[in-house]
C-alpha atoms as a PDB file:
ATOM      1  CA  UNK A   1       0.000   0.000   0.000  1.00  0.00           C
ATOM      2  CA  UNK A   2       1.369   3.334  -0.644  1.00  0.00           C
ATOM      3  CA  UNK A   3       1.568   6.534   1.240  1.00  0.00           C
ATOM      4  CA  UNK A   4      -0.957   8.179  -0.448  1.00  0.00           C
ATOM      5  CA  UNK A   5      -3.319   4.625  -0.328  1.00  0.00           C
ATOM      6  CA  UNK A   6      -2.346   4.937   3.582  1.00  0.00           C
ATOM      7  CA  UNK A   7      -3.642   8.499   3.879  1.00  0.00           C
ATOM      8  CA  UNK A   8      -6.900   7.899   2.098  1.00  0.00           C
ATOM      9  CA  UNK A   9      -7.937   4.903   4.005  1.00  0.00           C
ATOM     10  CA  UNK A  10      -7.142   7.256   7.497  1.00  0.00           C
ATOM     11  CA  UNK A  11      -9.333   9.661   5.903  1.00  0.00           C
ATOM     12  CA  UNK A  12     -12.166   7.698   5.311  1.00  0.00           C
ATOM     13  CA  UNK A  13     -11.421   5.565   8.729  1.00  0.00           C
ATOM     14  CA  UNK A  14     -11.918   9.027  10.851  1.00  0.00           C
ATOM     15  CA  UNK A  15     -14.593  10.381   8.750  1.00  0.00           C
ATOM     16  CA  UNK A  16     -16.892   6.996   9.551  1.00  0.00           C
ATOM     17  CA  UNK A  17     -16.171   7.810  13.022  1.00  0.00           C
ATOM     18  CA  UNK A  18     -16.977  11.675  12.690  1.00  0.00           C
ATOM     19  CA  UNK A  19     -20.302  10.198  11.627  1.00  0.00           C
ATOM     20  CA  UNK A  20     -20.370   7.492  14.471  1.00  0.00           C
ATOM     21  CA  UNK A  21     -20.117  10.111  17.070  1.00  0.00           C
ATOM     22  CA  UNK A  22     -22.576  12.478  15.293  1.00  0.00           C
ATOM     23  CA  UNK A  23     -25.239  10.063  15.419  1.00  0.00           C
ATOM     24  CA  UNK A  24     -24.566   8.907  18.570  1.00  0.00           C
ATOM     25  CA  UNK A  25     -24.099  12.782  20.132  1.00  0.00           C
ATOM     26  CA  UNK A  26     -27.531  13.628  18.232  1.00  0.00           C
ATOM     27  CA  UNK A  27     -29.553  10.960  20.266  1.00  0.00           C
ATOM     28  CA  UNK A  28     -29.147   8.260  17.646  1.00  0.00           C
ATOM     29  CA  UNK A  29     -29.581   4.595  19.482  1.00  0.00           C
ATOM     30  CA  UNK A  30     -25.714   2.576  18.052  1.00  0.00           C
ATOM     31  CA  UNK A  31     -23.969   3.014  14.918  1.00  0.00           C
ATOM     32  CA  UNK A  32     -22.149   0.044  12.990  1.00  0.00           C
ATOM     33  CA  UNK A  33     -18.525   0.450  11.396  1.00  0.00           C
ATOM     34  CA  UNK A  34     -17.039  -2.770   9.794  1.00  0.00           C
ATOM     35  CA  UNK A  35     -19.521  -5.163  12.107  1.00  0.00           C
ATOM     36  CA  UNK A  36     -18.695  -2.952  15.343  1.00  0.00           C
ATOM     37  CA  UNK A  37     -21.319  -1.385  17.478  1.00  0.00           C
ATOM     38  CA  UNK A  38     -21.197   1.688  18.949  1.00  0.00           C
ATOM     39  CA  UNK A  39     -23.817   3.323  21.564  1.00  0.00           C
ATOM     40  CA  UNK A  40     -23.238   6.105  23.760  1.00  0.00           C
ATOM     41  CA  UNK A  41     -22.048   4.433  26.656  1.00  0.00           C
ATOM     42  CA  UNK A  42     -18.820   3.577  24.416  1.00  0.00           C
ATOM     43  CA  UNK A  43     -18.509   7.060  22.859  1.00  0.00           C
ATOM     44  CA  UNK A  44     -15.200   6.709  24.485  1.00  0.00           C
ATOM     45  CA  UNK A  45     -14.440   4.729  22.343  1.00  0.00           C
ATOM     46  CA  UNK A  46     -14.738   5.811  19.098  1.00  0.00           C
ATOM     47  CA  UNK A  47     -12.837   9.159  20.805  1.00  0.00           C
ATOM     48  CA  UNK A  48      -9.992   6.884  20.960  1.00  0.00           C
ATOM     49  CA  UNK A  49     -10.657   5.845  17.161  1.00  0.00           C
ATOM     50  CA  UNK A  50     -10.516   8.763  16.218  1.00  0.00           C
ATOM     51  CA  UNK A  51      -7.053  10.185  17.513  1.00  0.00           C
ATOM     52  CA  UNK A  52      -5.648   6.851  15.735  1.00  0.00           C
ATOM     53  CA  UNK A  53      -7.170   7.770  12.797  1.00  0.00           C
ATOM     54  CA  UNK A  54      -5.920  11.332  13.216  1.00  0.00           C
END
């Protein structure tokens, strides 16, 4: 994979988890990335997502 393949994959990795925690902070019930559920009570989680992904 190359740099730039790298960089567009982290892109699209923290934008799916902009959206997670969106939905989530808007009153939606879970999200689903790649089989994973989210809910609020691990909106801590996706947090720590998203600083990977950063």
């Amino acid at each position: 994979m190359t740099l730039q393949e790298c960089a567009k994959e982290a892109e699209q990795m923290r934008d799916l988890y902009v959206e997670a925690q969106k939905t989530l902070l808007r009153g939606g019930k879970s999200y689903t990335i790649g089989g994973q559920s989210f809910t609020r009570e691990n909106l801590s989680e996706i947090l720590k997502a998203l600083q990977y992904w950063e």
